[in-house]
Protein backbone atom coordinates (compact mmCIF):
# COMPACT_ATOMS: atom_id res chain seq x y z
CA UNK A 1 -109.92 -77.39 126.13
CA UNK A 2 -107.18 -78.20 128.49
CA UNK A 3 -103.82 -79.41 128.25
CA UNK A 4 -101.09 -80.54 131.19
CA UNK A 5 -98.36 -82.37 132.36
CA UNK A 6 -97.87 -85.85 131.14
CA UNK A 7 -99.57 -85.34 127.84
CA UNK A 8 -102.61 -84.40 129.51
CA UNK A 9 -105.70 -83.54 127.71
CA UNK A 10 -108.96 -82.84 127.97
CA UNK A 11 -111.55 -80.98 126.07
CA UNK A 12 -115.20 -80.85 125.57
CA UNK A 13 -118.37 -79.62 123.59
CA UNK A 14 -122.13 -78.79 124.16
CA UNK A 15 -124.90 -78.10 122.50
CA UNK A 16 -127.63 -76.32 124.29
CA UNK A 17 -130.68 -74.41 122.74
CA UNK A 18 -134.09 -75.51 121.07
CA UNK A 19 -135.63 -75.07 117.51
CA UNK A 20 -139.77 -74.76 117.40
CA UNK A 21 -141.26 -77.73 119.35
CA UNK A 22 -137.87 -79.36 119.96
CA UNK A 23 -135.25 -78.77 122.20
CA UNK A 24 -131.53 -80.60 122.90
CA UNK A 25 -128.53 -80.27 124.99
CA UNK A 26 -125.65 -82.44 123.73
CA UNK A 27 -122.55 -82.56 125.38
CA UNK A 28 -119.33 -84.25 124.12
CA UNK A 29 -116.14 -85.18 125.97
CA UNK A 30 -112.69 -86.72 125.59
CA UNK A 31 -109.52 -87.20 127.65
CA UNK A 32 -106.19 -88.67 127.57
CA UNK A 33 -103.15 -89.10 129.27
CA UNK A 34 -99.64 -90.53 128.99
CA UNK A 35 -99.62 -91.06 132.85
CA UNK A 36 -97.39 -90.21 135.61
CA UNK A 37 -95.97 -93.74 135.50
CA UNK A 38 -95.02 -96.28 132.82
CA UNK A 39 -97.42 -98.07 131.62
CA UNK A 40 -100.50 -95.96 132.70
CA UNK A 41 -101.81 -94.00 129.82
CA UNK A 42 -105.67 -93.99 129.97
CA UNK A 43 -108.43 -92.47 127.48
CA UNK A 44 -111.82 -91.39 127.75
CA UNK A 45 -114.58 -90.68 125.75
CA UNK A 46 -118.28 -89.90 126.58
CA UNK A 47 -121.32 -88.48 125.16
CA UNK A 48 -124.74 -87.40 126.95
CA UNK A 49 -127.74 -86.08 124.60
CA UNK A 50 -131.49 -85.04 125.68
CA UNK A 51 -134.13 -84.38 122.67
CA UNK A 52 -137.29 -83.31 123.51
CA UNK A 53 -140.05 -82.40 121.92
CA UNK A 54 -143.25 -80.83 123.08
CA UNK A 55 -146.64 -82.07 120.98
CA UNK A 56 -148.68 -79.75 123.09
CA UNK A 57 -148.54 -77.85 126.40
CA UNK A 58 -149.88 -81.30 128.07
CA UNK A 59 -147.99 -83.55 125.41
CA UNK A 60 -143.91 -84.10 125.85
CA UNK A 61 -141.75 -86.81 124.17
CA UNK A 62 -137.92 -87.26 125.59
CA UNK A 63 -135.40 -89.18 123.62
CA UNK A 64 -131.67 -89.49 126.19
CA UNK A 65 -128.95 -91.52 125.64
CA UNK A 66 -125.52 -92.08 126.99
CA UNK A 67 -122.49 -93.78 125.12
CA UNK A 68 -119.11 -94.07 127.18
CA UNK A 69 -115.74 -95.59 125.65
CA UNK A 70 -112.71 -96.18 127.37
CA UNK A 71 -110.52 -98.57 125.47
CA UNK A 72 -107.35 -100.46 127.11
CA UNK A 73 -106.74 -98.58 130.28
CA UNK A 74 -103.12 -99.26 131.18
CA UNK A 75 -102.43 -100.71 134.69
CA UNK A 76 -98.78 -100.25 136.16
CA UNK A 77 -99.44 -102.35 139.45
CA UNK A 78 -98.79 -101.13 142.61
CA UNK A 79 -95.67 -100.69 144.28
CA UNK A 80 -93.86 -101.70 147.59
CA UNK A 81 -92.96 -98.91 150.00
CA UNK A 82 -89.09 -99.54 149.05
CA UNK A 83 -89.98 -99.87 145.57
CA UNK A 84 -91.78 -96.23 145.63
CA UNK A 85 -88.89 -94.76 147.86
CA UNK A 86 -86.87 -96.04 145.27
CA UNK A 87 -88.32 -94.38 142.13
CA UNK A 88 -91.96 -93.34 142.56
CA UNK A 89 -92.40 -93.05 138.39
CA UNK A 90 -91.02 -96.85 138.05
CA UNK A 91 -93.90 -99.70 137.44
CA UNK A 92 -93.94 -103.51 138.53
CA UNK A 93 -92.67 -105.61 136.15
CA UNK A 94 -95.94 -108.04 135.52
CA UNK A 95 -97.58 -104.81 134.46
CA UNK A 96 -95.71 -104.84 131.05
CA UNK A 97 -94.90 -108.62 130.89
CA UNK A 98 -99.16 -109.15 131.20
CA UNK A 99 -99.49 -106.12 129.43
CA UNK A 100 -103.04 -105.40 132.23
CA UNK A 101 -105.21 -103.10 131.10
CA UNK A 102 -109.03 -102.57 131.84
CA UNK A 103 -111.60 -101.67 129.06
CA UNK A 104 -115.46 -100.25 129.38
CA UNK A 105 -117.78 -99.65 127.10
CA UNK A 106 -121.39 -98.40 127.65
CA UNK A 107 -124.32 -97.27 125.59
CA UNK A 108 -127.46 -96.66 126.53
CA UNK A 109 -131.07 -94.81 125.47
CA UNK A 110 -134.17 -94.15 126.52
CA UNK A 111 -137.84 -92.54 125.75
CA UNK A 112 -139.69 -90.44 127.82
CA UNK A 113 -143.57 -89.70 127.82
CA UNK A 114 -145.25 -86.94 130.11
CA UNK A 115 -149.07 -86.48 129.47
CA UNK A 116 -150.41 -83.83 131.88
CA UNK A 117 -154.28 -85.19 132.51
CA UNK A 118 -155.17 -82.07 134.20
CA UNK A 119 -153.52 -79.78 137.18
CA UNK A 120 -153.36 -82.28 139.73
CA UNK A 121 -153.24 -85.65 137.56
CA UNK A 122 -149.86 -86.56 135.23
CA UNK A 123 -148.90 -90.13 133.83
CA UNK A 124 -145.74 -91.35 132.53
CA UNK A 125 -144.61 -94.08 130.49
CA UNK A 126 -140.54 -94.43 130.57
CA UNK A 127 -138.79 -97.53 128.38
CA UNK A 128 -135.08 -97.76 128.40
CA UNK A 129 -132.35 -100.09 126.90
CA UNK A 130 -128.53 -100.60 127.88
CA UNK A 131 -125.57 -102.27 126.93
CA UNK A 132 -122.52 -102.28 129.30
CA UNK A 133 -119.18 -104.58 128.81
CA UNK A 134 -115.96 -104.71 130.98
CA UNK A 135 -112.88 -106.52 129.94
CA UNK A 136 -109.74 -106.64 132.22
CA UNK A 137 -106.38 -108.55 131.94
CA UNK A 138 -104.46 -109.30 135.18
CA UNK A 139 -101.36 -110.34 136.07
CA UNK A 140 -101.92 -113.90 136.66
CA UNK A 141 -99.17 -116.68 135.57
CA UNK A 142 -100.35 -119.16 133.01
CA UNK A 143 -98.58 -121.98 135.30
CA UNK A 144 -100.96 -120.58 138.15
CA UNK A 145 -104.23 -120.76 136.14
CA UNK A 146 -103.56 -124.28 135.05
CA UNK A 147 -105.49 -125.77 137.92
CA UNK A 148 -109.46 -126.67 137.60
CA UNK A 149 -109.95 -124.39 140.81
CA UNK A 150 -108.27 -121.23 139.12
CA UNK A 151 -110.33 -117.86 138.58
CA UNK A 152 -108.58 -117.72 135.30
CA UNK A 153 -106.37 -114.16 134.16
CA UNK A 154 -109.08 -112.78 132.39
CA UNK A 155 -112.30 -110.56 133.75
CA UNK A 156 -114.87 -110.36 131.22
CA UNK A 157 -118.31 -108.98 131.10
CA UNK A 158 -121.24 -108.20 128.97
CA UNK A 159 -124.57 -107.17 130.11
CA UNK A 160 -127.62 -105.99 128.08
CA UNK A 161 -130.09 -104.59 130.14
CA UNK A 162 -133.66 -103.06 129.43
CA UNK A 163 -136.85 -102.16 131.22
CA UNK A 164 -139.96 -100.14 131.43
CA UNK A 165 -142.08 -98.07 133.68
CA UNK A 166 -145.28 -96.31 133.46
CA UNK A 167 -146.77 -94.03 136.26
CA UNK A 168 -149.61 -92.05 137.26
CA UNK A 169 -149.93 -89.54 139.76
CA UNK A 170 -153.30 -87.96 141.64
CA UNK A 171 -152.07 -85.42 143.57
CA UNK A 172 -150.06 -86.39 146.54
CA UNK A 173 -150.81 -90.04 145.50
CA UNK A 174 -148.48 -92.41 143.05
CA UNK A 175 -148.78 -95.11 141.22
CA UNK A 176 -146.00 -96.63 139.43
CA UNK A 177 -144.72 -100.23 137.77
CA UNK A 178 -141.21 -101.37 136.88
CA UNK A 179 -140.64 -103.86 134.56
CA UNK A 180 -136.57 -104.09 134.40
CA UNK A 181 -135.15 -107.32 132.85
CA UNK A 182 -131.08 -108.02 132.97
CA UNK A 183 -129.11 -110.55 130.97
CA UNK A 184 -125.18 -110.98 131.93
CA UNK A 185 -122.37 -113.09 130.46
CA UNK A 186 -118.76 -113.73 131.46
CA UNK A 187 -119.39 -114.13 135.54
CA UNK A 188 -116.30 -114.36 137.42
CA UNK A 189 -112.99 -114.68 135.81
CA UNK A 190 -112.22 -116.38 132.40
CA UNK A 191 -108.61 -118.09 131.57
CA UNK A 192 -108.78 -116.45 128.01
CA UNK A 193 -110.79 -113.63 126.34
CA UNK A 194 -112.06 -116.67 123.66
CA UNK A 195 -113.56 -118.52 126.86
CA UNK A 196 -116.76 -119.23 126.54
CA UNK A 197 -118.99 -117.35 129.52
CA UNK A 198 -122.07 -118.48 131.39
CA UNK A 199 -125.53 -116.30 130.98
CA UNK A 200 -127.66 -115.00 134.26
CA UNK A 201 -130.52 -114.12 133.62
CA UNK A 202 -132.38 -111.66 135.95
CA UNK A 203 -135.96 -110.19 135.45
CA UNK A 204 -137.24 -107.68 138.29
CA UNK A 205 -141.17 -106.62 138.87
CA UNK A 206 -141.61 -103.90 140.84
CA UNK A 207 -144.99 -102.27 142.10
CA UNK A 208 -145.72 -99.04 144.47
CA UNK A 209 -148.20 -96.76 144.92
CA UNK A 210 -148.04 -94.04 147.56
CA UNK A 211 -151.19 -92.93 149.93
CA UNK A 212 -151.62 -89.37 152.04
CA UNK A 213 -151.32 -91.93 154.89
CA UNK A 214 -148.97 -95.07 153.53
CA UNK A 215 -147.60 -97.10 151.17
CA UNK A 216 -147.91 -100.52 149.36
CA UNK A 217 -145.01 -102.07 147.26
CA UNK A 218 -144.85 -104.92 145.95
CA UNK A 219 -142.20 -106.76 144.20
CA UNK A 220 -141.09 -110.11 142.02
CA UNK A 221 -137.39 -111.28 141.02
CA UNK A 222 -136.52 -114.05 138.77
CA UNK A 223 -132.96 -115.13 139.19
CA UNK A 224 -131.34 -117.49 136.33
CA UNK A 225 -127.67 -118.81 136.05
CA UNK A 226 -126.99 -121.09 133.09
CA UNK A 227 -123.91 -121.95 134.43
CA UNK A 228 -125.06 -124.35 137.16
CA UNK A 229 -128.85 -124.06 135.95
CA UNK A 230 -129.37 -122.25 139.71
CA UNK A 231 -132.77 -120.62 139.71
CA UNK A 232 -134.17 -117.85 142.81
CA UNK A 233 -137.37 -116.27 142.74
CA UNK A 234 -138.32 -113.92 145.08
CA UNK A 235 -141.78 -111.96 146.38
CA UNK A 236 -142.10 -109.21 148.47
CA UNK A 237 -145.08 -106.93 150.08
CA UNK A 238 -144.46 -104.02 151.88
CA UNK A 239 -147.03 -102.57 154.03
CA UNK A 240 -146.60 -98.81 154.58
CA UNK A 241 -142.97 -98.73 156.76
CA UNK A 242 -143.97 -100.98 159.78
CA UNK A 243 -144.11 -105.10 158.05
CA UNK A 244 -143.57 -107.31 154.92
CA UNK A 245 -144.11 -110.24 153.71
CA UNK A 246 -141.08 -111.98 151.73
CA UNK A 247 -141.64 -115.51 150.24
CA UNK A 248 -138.42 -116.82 148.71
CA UNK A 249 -138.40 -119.92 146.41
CA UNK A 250 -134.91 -121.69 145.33
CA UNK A 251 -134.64 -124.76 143.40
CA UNK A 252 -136.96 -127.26 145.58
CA UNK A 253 -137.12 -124.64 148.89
CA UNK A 254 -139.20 -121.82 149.36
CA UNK A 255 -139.42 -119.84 152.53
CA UNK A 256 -142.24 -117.38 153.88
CA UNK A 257 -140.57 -114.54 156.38
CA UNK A 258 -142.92 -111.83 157.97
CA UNK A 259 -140.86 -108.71 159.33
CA UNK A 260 -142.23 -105.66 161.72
CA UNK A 261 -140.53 -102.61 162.05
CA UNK A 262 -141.25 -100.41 164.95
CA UNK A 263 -141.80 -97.17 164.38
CA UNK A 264 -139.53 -94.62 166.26
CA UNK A 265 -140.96 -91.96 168.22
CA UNK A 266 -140.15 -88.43 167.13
């Protein structure tokens, strides 16, 4: 636990230790401040945790997850260099008449399987979801954000994200598979937080495996905007580190690009 200057304050607490077949280490967080400036208090709070829990010597199960909150950050602007020589503590006026401010908020979890097949052969099997929103308020006129072509004054985001990934590995060899899919609202700037937002929606493939004498990945992405109903899907093969093979496909086009790399000499 600390405390400082301009209402400082930060303190923290962890967990750390194990009970039979389980073990944790939790570790809690806040911290606030009034700011050195008007109009630039800011708060924090975040929270990490790791479970896991051992079946057997060649059986483990891992449960981690991750919140983060920090609500209605104050922004006092910046400042001209006359402005600061003037008074350094003193904040732009928009700050307070927009009343800007920038708020995040994350959680996320995930589970964890290790199954050791024997000294030199392990899989695991990894799933994960996330949620992850951003809301800011700028300083931006409501005469100005009248037009058709303006951003808007309001930033706001919300993504849910997710995926999955087993793997097995033979010695020096790998062999592994993501599955991650994305879904995002609230692209680019909105005129008010009741605006309604456009949804992208992005799914991503990934294959590799690694060799005592290369590599192979492989790879698809599916690209979806609502908003304008744009679509992108993309293919790739990689062939150790020397070529790939990209095909591209967008709306009605689709394009096939072959790439070498040389290799540099050592």
């Amino acid at each position: 636990m600390a405390y400082g200057s301009f209402d400082n304050f930060r303190a923290s607490l962890n967990a750390l230790g194990s009970a039979g077949s389980l073990g944790y280490n939790l570790d809690y967080s806040h911290f606030q401040v009034d700011g050195y400036r008007e109009h630039s208090a800011a708060k924090n709070d975040s929270f990490n945790g790791k479970l896991n829990y051992s079946f057997n010597d060649s059986n483990r199960l891992a449960f981690i997850a991750n919140v983060i909150s920090r609500p209605d950050a104050q922004d006092p602007l910046g400042l001209t260099q006359a402005q600061f020589a003037a008074d350094p503590e003193s904040t732009d006026s928009a700050a307070t008449r927009f009343n800007t401010r920038k708020s995040l908020q994350q959680q996320q979890g995930g589970l964890i399987y290790d199954r050791d097949i024997s000294d030199s052969q392990s899989v695991r099997v990894l799933g994960y979801l996330g949620h992850r929103s951003v809301q800011q308020f700028l300083s931006i006129p409501s005469n100005t954000q009248l037009p058709a072509t303006s951003a808007g004054g309001v930033v706001d985001l919300n993504r849910q994200y997710g995926g999955a990934m087993p793997a097995d590995t033979f010695g020096p060899r790998r062999l592994s598979l993501l599955m991650h899919r994305r879904m995002q609202s609230g692209l680019g700037k909105l005129r008010s937080p009741d605006e309604t937002a456009p949804w992208l929606h992005r799914t991503v493939i990934r294959f590799r495996r690694w060799a005592w004498n290369g590599s192979l990945a492989a790879g698809v992405q599916r690209h979806l905007a609502t908003s304008d109903r744009e679509s992108r899907s993309t293919c790739a093969i990689i062939v150790g580190s020397l070529s790939s093979v990209q095909v591209r496909a967008r709306r009605s086009r689709c394009e096939v690009r072959f790439r070498s790399h040389s290799r540099a000499a050592v």
